[in-house]
ModelCIF file with pLDDT and N, C-alpha, C, O atoms, coordinates in Angstrom:
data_MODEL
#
_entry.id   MODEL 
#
_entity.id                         1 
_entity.type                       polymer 
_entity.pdbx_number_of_molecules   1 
#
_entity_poly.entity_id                      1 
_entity_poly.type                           'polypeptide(L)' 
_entity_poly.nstd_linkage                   no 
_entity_poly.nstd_monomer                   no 
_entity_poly.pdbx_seq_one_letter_code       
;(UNK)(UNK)(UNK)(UNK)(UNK)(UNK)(UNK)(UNK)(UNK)(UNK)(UNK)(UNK)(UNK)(UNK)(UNK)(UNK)
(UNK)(UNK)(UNK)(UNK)(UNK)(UNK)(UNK)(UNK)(UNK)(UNK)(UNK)(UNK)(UNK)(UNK)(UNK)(UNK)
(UNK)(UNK)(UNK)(UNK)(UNK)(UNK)(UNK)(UNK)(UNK)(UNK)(UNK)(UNK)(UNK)
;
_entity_poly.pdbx_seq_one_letter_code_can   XXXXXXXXXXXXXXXXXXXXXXXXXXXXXXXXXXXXXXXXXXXXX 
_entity_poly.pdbx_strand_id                 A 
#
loop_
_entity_poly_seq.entity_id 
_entity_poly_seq.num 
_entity_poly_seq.mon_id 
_entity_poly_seq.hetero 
1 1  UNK n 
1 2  UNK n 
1 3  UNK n 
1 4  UNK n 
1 5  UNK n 
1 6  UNK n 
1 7  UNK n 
1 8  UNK n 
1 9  UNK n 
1 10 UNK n 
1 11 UNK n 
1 12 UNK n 
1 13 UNK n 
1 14 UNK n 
1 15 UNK n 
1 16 UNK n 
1 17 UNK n 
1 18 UNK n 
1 19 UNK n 
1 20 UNK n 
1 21 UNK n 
1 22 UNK n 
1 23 UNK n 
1 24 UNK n 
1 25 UNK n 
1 26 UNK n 
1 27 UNK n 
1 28 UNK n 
1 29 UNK n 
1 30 UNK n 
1 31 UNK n 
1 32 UNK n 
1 33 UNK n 
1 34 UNK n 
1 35 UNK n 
1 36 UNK n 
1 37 UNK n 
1 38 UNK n 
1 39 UNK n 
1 40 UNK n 
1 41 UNK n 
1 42 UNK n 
1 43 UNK n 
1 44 UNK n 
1 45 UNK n 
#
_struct_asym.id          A 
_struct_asym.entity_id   1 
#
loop_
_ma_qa_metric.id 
_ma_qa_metric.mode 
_ma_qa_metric.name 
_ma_qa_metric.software_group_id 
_ma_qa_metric.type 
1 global pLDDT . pLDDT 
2 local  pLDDT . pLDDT 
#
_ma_qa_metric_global.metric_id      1 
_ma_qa_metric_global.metric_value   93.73 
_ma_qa_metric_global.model_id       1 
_ma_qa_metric_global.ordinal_id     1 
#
loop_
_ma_qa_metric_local.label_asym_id 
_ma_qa_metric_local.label_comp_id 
_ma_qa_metric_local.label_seq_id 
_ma_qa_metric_local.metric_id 
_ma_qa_metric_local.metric_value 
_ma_qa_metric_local.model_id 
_ma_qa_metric_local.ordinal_id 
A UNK 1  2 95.00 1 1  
A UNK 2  2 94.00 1 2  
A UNK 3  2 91.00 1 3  
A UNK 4  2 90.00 1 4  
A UNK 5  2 88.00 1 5  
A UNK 6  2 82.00 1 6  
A UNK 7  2 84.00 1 7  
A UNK 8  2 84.00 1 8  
A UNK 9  2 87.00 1 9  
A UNK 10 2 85.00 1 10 
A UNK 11 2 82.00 1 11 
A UNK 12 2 83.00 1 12 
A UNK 13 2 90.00 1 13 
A UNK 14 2 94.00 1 14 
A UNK 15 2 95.00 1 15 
A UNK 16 2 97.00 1 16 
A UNK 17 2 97.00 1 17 
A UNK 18 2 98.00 1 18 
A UNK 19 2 98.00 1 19 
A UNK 20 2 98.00 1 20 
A UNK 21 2 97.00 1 21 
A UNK 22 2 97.00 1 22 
A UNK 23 2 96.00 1 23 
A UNK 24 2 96.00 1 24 
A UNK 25 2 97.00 1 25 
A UNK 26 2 98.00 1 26 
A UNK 27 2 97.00 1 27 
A UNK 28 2 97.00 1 28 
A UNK 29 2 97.00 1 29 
A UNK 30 2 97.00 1 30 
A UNK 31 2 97.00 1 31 
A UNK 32 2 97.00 1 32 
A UNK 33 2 98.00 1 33 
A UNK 34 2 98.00 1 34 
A UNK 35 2 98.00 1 35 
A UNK 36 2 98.00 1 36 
A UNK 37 2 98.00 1 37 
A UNK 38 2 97.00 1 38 
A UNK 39 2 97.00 1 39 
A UNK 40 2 97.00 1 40 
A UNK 41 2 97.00 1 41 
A UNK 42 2 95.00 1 42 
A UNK 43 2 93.00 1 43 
A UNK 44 2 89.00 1 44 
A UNK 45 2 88.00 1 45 
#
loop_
_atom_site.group_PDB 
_atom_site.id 
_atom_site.type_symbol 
_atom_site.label_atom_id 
_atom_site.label_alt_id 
_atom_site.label_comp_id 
_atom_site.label_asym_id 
_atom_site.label_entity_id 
_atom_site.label_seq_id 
_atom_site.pdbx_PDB_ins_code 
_atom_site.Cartn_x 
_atom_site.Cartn_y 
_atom_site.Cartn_z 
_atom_site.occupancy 
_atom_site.B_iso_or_equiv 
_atom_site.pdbx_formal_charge 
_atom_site.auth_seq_id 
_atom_site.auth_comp_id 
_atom_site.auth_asym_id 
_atom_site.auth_atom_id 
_atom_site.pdbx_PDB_model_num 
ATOM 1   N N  . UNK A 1 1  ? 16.467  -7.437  1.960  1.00 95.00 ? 1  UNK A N  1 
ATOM 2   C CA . UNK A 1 1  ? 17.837  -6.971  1.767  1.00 95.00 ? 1  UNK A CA 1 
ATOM 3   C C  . UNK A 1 1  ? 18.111  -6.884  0.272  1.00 95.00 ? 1  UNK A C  1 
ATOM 4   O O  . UNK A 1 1  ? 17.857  -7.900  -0.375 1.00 95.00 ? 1  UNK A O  1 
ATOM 5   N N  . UNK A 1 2  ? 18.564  -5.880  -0.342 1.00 94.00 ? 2  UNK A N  1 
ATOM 6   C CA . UNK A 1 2  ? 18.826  -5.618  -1.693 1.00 94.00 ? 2  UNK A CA 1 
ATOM 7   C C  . UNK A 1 2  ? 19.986  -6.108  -2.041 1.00 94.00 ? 2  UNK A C  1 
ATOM 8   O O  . UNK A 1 2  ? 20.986  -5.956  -1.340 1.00 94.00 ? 2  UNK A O  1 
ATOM 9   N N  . UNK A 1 3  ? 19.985  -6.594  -2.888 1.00 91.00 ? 3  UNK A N  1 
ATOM 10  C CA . UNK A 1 3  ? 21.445  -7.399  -3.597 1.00 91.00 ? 3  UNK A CA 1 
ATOM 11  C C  . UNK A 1 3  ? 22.037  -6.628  -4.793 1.00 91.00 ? 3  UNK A C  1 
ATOM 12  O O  . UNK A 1 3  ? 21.301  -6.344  -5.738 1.00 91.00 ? 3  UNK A O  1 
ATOM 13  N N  . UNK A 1 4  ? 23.303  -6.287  -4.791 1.00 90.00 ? 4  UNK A N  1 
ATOM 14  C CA . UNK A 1 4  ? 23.481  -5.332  -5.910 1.00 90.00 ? 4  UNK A CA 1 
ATOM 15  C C  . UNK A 1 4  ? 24.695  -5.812  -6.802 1.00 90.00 ? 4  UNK A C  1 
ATOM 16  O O  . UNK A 1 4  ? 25.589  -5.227  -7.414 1.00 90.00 ? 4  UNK A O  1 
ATOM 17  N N  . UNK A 1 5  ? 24.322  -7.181  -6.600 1.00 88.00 ? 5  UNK A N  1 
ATOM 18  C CA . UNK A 1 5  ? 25.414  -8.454  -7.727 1.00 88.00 ? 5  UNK A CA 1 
ATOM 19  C C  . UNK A 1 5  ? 26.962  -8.458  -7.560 1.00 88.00 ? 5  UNK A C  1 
ATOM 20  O O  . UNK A 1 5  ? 27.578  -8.737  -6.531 1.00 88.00 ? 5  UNK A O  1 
ATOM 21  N N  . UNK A 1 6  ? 27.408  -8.140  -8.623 1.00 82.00 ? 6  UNK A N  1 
ATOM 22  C CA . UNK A 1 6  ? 28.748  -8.311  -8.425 1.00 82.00 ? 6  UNK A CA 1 
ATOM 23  C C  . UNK A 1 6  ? 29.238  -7.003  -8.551 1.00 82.00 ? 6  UNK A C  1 
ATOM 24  O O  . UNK A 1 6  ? 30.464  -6.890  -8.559 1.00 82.00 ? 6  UNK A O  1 
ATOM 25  N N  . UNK A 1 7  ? 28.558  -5.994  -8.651 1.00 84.00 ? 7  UNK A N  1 
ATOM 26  C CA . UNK A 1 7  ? 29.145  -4.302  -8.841 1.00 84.00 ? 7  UNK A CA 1 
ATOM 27  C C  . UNK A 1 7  ? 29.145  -4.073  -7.495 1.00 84.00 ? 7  UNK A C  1 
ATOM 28  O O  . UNK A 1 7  ? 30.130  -3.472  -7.065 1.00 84.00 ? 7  UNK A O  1 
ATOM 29  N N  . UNK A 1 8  ? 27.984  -4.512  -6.431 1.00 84.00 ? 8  UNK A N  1 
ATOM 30  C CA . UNK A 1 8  ? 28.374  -4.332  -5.040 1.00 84.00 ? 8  UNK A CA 1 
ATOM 31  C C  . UNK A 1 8  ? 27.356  -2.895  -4.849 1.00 84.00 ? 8  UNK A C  1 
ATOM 32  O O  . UNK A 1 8  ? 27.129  -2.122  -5.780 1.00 84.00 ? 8  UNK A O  1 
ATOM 33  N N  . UNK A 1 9  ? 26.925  -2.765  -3.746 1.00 87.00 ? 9  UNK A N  1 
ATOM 34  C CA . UNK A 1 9  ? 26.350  -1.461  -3.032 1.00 87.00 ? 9  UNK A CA 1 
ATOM 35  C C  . UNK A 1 9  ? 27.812  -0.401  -2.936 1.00 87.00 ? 9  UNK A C  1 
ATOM 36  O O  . UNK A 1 9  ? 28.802  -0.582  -2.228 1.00 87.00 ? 9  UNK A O  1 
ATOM 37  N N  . UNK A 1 10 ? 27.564  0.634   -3.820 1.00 85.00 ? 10 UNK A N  1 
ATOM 38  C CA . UNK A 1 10 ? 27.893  2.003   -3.475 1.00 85.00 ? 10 UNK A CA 1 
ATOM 39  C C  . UNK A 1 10 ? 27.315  2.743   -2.296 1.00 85.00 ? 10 UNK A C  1 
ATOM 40  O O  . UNK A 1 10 ? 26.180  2.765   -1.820 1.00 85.00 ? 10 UNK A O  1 
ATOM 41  N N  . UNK A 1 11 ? 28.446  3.346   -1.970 1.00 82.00 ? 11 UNK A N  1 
ATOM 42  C CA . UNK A 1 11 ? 28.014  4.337   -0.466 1.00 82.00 ? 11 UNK A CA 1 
ATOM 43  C C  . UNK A 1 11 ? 26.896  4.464   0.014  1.00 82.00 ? 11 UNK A C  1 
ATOM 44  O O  . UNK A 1 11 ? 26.498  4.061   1.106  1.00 82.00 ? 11 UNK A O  1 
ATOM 45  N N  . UNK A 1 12 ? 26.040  5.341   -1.219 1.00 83.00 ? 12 UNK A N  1 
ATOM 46  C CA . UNK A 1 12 ? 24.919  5.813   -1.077 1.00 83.00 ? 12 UNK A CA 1 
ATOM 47  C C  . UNK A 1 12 ? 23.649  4.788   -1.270 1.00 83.00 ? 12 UNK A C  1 
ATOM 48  O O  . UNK A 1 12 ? 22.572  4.994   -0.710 1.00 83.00 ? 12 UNK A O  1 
ATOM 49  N N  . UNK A 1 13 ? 23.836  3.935   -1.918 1.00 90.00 ? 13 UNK A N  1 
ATOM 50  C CA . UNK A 1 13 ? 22.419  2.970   -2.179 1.00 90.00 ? 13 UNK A CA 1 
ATOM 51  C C  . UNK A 1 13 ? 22.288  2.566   -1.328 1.00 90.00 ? 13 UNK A C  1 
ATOM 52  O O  . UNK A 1 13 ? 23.158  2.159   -0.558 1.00 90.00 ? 13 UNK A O  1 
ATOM 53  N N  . UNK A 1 14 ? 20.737  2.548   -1.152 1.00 94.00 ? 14 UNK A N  1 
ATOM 54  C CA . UNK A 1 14 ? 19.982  1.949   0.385  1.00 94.00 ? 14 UNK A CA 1 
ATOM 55  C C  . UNK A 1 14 ? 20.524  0.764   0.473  1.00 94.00 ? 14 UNK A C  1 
ATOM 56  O O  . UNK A 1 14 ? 21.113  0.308   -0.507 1.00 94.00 ? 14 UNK A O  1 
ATOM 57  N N  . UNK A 1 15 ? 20.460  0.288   1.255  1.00 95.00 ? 15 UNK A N  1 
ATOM 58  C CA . UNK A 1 15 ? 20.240  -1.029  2.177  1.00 95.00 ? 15 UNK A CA 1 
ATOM 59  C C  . UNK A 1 15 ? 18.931  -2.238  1.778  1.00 95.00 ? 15 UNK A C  1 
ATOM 60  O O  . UNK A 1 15 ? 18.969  -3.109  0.909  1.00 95.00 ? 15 UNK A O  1 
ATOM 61  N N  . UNK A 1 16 ? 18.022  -1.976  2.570  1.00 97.00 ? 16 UNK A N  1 
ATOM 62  C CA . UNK A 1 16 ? 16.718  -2.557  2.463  1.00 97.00 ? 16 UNK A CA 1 
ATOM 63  C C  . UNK A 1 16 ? 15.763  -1.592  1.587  1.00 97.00 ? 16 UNK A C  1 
ATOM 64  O O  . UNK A 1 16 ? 15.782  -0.413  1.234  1.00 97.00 ? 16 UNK A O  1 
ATOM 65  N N  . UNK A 1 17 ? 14.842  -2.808  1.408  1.00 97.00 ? 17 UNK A N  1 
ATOM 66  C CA . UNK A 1 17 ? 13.473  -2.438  0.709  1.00 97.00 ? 17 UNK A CA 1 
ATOM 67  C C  . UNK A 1 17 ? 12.385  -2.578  1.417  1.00 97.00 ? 17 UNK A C  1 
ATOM 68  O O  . UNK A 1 17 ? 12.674  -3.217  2.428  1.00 97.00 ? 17 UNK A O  1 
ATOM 69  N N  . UNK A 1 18 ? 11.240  -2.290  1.392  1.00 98.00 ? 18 UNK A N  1 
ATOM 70  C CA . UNK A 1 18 ? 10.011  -2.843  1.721  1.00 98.00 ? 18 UNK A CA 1 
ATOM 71  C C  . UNK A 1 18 ? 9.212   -2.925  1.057  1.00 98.00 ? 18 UNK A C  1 
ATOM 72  O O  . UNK A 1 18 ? 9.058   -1.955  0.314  1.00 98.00 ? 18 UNK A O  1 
ATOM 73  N N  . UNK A 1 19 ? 8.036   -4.331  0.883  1.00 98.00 ? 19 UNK A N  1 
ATOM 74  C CA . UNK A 1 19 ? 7.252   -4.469  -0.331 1.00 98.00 ? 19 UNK A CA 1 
ATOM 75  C C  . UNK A 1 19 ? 6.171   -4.776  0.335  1.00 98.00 ? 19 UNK A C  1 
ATOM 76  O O  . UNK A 1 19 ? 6.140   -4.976  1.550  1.00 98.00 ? 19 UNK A O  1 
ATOM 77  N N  . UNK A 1 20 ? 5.117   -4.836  -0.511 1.00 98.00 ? 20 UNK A N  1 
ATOM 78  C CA . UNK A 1 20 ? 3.672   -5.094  0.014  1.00 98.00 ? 20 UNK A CA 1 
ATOM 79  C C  . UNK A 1 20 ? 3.544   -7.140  -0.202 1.00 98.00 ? 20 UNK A C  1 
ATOM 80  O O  . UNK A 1 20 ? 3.730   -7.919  -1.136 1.00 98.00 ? 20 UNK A O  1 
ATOM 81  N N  . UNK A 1 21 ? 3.204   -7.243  0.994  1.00 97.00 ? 21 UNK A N  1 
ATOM 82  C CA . UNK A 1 21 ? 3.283   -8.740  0.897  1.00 97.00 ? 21 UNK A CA 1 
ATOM 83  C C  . UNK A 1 21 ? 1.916   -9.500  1.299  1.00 97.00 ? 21 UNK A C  1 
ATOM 84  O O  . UNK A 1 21 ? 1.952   -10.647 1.744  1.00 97.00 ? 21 UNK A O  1 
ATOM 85  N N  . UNK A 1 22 ? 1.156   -9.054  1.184  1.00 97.00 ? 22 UNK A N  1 
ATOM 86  C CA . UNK A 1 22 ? -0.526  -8.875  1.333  1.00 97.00 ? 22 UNK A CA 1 
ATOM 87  C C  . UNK A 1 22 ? -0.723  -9.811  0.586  1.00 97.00 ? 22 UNK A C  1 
ATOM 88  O O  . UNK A 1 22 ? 0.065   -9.704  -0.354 1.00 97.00 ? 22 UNK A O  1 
ATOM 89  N N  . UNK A 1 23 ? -1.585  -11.014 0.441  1.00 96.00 ? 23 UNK A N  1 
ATOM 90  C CA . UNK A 1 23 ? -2.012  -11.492 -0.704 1.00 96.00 ? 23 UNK A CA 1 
ATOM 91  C C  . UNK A 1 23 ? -3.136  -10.521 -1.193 1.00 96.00 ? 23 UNK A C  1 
ATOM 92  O O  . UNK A 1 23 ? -4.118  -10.164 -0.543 1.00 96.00 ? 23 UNK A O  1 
ATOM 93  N N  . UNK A 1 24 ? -2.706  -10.067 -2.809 1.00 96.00 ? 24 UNK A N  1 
ATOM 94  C CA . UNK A 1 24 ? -4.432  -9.013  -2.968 1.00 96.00 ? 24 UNK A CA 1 
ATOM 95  C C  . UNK A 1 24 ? -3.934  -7.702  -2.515 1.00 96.00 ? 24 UNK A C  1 
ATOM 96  O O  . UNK A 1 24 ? -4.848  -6.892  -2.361 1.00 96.00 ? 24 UNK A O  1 
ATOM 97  N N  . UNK A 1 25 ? -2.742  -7.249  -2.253 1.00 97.00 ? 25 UNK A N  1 
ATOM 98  C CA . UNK A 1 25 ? -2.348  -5.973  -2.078 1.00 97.00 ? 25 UNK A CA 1 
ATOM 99  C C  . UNK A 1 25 ? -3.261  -5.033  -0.768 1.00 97.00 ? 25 UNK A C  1 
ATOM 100 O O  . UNK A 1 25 ? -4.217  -5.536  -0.177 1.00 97.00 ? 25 UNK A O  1 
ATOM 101 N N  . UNK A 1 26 ? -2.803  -3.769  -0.516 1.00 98.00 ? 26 UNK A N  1 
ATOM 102 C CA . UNK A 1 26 ? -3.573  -3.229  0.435  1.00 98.00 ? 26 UNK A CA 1 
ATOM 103 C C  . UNK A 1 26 ? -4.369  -1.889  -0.476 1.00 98.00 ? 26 UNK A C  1 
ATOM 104 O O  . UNK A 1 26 ? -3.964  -1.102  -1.332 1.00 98.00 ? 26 UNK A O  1 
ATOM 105 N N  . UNK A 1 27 ? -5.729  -2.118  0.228  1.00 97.00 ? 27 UNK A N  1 
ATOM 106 C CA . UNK A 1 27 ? -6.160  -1.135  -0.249 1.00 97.00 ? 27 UNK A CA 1 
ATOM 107 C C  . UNK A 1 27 ? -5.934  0.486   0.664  1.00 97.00 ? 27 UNK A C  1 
ATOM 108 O O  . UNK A 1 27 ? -5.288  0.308   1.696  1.00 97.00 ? 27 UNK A O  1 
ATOM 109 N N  . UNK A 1 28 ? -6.258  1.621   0.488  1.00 97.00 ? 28 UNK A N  1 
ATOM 110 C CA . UNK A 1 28 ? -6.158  2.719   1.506  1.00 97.00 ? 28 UNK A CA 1 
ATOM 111 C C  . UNK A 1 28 ? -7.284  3.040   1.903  1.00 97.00 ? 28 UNK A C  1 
ATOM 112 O O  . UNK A 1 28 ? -7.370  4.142   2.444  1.00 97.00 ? 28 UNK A O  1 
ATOM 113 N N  . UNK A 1 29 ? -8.682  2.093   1.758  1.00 97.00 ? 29 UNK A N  1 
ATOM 114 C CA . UNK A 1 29 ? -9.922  3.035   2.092  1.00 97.00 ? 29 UNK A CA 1 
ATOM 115 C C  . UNK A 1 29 ? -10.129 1.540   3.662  1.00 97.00 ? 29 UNK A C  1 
ATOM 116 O O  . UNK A 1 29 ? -11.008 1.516   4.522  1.00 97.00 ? 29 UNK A O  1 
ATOM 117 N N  . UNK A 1 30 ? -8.924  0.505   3.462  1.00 97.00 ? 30 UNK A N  1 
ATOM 118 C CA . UNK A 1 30 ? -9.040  -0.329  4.555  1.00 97.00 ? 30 UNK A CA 1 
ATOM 119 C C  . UNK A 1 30 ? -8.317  0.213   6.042  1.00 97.00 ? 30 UNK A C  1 
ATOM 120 O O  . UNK A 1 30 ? -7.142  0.228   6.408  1.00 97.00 ? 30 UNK A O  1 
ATOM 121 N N  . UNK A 1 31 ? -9.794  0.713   6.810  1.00 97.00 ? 31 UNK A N  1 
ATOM 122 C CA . UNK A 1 31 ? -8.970  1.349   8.115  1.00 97.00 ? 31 UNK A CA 1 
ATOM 123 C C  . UNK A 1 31 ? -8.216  0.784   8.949  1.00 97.00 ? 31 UNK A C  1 
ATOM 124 O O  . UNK A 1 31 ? -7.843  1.516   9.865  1.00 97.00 ? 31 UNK A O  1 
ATOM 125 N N  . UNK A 1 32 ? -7.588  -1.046  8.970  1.00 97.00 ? 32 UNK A N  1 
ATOM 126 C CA . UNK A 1 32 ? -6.964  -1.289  9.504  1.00 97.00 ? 32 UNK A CA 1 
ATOM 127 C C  . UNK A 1 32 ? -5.128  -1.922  9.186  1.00 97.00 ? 32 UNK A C  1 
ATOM 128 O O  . UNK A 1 32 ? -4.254  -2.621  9.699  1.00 97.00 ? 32 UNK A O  1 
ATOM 129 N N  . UNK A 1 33 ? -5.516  -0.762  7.541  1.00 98.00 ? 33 UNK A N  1 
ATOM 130 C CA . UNK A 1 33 ? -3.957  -0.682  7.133  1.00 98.00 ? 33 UNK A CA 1 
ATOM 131 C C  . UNK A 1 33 ? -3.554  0.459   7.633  1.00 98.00 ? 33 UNK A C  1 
ATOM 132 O O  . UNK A 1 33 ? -3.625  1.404   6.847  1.00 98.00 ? 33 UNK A O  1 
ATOM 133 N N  . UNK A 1 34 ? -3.008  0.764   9.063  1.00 98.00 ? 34 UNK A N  1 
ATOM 134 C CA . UNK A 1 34 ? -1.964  1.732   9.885  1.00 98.00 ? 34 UNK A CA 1 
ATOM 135 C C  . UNK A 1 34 ? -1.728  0.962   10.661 1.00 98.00 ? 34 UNK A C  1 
ATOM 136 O O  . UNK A 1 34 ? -2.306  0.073   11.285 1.00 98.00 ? 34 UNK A O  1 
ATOM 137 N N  . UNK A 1 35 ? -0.524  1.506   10.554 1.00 98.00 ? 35 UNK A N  1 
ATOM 138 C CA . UNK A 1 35 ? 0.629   0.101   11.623 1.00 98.00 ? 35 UNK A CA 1 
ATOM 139 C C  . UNK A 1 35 ? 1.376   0.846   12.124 1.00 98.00 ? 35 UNK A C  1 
ATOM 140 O O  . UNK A 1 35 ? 1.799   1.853   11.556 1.00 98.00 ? 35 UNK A O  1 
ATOM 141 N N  . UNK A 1 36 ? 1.682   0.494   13.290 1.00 98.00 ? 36 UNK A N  1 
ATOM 142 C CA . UNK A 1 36 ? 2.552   0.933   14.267 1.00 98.00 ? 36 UNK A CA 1 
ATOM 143 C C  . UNK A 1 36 ? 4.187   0.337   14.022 1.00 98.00 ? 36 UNK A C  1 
ATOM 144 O O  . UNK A 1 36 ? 4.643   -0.798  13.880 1.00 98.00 ? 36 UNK A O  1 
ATOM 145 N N  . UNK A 1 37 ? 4.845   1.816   14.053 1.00 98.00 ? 37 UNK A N  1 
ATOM 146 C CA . UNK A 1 37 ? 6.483   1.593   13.558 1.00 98.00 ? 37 UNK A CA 1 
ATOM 147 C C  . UNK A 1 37 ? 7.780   1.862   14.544 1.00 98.00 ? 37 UNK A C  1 
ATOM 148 O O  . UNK A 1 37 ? 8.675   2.579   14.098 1.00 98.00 ? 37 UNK A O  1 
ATOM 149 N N  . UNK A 1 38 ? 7.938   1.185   16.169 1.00 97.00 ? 38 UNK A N  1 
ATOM 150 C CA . UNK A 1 38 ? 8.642   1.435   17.010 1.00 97.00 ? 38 UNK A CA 1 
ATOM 151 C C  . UNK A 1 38 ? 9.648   2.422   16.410 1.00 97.00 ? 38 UNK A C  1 
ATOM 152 O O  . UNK A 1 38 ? 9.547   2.919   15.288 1.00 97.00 ? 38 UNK A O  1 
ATOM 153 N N  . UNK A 1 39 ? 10.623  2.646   17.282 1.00 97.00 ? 39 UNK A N  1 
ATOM 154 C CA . UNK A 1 39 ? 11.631  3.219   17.143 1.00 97.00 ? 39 UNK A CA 1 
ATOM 155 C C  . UNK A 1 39 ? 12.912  3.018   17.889 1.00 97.00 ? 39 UNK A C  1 
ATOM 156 O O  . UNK A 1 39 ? 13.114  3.296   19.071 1.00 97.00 ? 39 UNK A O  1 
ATOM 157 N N  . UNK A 1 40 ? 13.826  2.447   16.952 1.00 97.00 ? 40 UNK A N  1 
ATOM 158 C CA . UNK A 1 40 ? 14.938  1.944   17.682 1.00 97.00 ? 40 UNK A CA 1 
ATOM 159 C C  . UNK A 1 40 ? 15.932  2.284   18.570 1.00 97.00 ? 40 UNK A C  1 
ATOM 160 O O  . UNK A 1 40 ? 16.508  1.615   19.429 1.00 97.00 ? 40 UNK A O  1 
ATOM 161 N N  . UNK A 1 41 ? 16.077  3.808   18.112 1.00 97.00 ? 41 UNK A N  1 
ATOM 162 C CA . UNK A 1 41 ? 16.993  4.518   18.375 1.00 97.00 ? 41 UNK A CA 1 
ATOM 163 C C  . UNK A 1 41 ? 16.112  6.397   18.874 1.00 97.00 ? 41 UNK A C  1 
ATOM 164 O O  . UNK A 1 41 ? 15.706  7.124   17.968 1.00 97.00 ? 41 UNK A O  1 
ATOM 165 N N  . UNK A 1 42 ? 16.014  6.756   20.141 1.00 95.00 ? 42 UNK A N  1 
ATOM 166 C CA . UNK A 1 42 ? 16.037  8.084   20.653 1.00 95.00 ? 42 UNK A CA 1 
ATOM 167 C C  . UNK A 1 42 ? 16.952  8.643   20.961 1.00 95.00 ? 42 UNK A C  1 
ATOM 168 O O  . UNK A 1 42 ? 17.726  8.035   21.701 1.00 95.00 ? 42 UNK A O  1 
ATOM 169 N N  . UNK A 1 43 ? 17.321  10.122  20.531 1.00 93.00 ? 43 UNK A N  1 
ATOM 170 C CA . UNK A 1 43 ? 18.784  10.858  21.249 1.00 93.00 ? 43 UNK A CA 1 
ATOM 171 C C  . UNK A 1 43 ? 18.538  12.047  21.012 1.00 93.00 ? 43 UNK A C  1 
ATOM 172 O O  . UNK A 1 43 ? 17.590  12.400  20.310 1.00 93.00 ? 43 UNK A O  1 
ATOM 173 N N  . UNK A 1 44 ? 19.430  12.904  21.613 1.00 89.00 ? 44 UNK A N  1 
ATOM 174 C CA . UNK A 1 44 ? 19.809  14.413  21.485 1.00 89.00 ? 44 UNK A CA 1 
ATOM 175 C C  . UNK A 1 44 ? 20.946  14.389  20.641 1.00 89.00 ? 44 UNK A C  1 
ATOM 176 O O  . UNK A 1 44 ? 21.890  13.621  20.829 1.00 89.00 ? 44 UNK A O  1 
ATOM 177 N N  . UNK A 1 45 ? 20.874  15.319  19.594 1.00 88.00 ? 45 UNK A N  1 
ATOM 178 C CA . UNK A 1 45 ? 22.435  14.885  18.668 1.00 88.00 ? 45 UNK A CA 1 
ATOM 179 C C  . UNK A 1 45 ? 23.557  15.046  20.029 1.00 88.00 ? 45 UNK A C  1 
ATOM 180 O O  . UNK A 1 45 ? 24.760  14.840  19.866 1.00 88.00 ? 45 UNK A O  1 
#
């Protein structure tokens, strides 16, 4: 969750972040960095 001090989140600034929390970071030639990302929300507008 991003904290945006005492000026506060404007309209537009995201919300959350996401960071790499890997000890040793991820590499991309490691084939079992793809991860599956549900989905919370399906609709027809």
């Amino acid at each position: 969750l991003l904290d945006y001090g005492e000026e506060g989140r404007q309209e537009n600034d995201p919300v959350w972040t996401v960071v790499v929390s890997k000890p040793g970071g991820i590499e991309e030639g490691d084939g079992d960095a793809i991860f599956l990302v549900d989905h919370a929300w399906t609709f027809r507008m």
